[in-house]
Protein backbone atom coordinates (compact mmCIF):
# COMPACT_ATOMS: atom_id res chain seq x y z
CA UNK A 1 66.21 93.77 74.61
CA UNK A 2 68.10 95.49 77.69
CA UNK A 3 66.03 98.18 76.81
CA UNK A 4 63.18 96.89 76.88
CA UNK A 5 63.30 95.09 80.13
CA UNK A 6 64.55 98.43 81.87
CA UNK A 7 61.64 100.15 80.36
CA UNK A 8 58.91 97.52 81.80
CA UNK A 9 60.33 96.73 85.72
CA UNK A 10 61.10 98.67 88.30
CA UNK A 11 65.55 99.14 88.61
CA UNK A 12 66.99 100.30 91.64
CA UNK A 13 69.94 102.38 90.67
CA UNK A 14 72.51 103.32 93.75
CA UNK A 15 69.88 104.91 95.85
CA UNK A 16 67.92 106.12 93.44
CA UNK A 17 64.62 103.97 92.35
CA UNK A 18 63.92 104.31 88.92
CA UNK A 19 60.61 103.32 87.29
CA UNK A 20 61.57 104.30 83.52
CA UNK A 21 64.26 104.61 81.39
CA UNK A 22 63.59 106.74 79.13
CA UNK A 23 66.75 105.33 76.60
CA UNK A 24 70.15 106.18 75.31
CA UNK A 25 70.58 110.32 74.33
CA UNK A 26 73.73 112.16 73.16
CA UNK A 27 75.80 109.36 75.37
CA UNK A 28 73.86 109.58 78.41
CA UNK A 29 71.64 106.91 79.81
CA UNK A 30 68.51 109.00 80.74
CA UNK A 31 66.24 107.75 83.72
CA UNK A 32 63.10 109.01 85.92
CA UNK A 33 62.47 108.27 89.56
CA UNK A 34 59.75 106.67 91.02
CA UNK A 35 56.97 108.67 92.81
CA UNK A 36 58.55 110.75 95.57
CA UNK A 37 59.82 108.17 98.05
CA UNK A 38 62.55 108.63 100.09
CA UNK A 39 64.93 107.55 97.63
CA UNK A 40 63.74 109.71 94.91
CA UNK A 41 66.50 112.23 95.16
CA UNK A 42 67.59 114.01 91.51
CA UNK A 43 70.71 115.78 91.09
CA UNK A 44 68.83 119.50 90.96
CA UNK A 45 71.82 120.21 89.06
CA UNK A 46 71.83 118.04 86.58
CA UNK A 47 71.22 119.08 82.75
CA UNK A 48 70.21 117.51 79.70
CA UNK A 49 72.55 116.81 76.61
CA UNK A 50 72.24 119.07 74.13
CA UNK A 51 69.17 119.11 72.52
CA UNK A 52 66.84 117.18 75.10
CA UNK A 53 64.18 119.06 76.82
CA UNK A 54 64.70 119.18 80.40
CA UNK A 55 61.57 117.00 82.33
CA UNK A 56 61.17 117.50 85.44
CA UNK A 57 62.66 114.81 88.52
CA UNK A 58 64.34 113.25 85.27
CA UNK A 59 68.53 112.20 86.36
CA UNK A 60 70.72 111.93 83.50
CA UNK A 61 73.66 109.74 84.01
CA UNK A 62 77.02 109.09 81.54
CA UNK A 63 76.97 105.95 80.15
CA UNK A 64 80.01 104.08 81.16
CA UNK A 65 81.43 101.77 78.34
CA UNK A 66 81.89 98.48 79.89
CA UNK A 67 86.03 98.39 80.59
CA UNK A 68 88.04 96.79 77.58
CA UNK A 69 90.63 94.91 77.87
CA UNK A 70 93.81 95.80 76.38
CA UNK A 71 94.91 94.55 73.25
CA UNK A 72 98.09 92.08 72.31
CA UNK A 73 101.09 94.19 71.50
CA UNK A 74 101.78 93.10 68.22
CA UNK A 75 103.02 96.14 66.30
CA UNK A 76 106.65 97.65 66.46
CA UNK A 77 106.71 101.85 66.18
CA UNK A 78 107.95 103.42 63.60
CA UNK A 79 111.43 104.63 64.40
CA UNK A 80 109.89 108.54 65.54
CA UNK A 81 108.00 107.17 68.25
CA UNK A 82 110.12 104.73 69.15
CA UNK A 83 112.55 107.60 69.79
CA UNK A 84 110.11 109.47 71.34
CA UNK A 85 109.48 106.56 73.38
CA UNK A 86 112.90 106.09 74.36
CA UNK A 87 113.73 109.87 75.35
CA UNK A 88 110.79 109.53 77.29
CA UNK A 89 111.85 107.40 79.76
CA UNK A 90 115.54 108.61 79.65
CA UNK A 91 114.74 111.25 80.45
CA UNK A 92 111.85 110.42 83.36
CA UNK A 93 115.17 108.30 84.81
CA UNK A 94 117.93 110.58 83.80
CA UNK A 95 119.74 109.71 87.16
CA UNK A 96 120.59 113.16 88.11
CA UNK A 97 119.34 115.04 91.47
CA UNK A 98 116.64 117.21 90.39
CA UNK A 99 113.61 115.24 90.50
CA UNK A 100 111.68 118.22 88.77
CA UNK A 101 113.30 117.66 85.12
CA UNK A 102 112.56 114.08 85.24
CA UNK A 103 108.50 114.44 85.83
CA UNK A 104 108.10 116.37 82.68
CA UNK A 105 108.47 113.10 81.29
CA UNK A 106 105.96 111.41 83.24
CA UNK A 107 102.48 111.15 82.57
CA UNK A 108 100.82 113.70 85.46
CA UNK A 109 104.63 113.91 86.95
CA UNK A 110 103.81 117.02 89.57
CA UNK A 111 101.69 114.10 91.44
CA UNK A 112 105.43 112.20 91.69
CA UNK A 113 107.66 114.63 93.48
CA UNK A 114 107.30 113.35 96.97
CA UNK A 115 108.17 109.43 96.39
CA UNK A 116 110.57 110.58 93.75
CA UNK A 117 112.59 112.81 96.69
CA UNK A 118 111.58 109.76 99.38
CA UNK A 119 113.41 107.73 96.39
CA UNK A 120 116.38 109.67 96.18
CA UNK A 121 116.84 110.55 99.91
CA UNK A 122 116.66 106.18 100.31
CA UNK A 123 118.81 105.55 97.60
CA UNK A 124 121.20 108.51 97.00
CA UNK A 125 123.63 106.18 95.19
CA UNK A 126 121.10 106.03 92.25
CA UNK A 127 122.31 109.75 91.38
CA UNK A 128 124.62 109.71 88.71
CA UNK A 129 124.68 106.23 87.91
CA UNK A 130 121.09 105.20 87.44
CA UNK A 131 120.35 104.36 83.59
CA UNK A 132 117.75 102.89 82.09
CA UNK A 133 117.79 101.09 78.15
CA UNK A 134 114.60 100.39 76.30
CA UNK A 135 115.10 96.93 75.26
CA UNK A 136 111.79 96.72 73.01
CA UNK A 137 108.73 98.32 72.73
CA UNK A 138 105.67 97.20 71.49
CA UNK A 139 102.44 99.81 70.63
CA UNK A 140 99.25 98.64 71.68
CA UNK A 141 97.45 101.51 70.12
CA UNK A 142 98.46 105.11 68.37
CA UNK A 143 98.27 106.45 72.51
CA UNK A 144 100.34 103.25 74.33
CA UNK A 145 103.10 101.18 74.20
CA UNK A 146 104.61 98.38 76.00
CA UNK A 147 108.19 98.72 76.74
CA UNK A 148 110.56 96.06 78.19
CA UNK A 149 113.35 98.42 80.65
CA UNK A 150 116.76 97.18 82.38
CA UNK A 151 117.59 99.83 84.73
CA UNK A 152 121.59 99.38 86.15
CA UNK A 153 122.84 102.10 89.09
CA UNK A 154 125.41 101.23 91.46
CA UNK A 155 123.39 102.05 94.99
CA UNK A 156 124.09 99.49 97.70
CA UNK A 157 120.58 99.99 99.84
CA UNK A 158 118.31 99.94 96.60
CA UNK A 159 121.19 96.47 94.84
CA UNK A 160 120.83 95.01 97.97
CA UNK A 161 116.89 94.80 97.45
CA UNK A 162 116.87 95.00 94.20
CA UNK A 163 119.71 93.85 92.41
CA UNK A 164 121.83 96.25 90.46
CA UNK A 165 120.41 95.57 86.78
CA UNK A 166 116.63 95.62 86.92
CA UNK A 167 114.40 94.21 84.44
CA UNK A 168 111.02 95.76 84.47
CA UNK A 169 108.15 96.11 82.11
CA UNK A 170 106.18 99.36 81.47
CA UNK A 171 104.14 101.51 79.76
CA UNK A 172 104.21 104.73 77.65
CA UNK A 173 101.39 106.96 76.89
CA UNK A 174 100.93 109.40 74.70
CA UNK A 175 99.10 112.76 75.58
CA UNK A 176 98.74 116.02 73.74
CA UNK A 177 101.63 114.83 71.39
CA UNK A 178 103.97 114.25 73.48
CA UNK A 179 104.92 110.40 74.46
CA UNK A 180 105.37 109.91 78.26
CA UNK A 181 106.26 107.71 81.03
CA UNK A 182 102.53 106.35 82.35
CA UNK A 183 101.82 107.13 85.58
CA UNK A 184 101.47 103.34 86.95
CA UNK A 185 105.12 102.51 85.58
CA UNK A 186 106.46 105.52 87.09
CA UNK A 187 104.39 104.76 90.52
CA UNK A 188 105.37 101.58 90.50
CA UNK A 189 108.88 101.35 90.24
CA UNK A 190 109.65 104.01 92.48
CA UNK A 191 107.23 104.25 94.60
CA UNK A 192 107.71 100.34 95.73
CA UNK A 193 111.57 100.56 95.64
């Protein structure tokens, strides 16, 4: 039906006007401009999927899956991953005052050094006697988990704000194998402390 009404009327498409699609290929939505007005611009580098002949003026664009939202946790790990889970995020918060060791465990952690040393240089209490405990975790899917956290440290500046036993939510991923602190958990609670 969608289709069909995109193949019959005109769509206007960012800046680009198109008078066709020409339908679903490979995972790509596959449209043509209209004419050669002034908003008839195709990527001259675009390429077809695999497969496709290449037509001239024609702009192939990924089809974006509309977004999903995420399931219930409902299922409990098995007791690998929920170690894996667990080291994880010891490790990412292992309280020490090397920030490098702690991003291995965090999902794209090399993007995290500079709040993580902002962190430590405004709380400097936090190393040596910041822990964190997994109180429960929850998988959403085979690649993420929800995990319930109480962090305790004994830092006046960041117990002051905070309190000295946090309770926090986050998330784990899990990417080439390896299960890891997400990168929104780990942004989050330091990078707003």
């Amino acid at each position: 039906m969608v289709a069909a009404a995109l193949a019959t009327c005109l769509l206007v498409l960012g800046g680009l006007i198109v008078d066709r699609y020409v339908g679903t290929v490979g995972g790509l939505s596959v449209v043509t401009p209209a004419g050669s007005g002034a908003f008839s611009r195709p990527d001259p580098a675009a390429t077809p999927p695999v497969g496709v002949a290449p037509a001239p003026g024609t702009v192939y664009a990924p089809v974006t899956p509309p977004p999903v939202t995420p399931p219930t946790a409902t299922a409990t790990p098995d007791p690998a991953t929920a170690g894996a889970i667990r080291a994880a995020f010891e490790g990412a918060f292992d309280g020490d005052a090397d920030p490098d060791d702690g991003l291995t465990h965090v999902q794209d952690g090399a993007r995290y050094r500079a709040i993580t040393q902002r962190f430590l240089a405004r709380y400097p209490g936090t190393v040596g006697t910041l822990t964190v405990r997994v109180t429960s975790i929850a998988m959403l899917n085979a690649y993420s988990a929800r995990v319930d956290l109480v962090f305790t440290h004994r830092d006046p500046a960041l117990g002051g704000r905070w309190g000295y036993t946090i309770n926090e939510p986050g998330h784990a991923v899990r990417e080439d194998g390896c299960w890891l602190v997400s990168a929104q958990t780990y942004s989050f609670l330091v990078g707003t402390a």
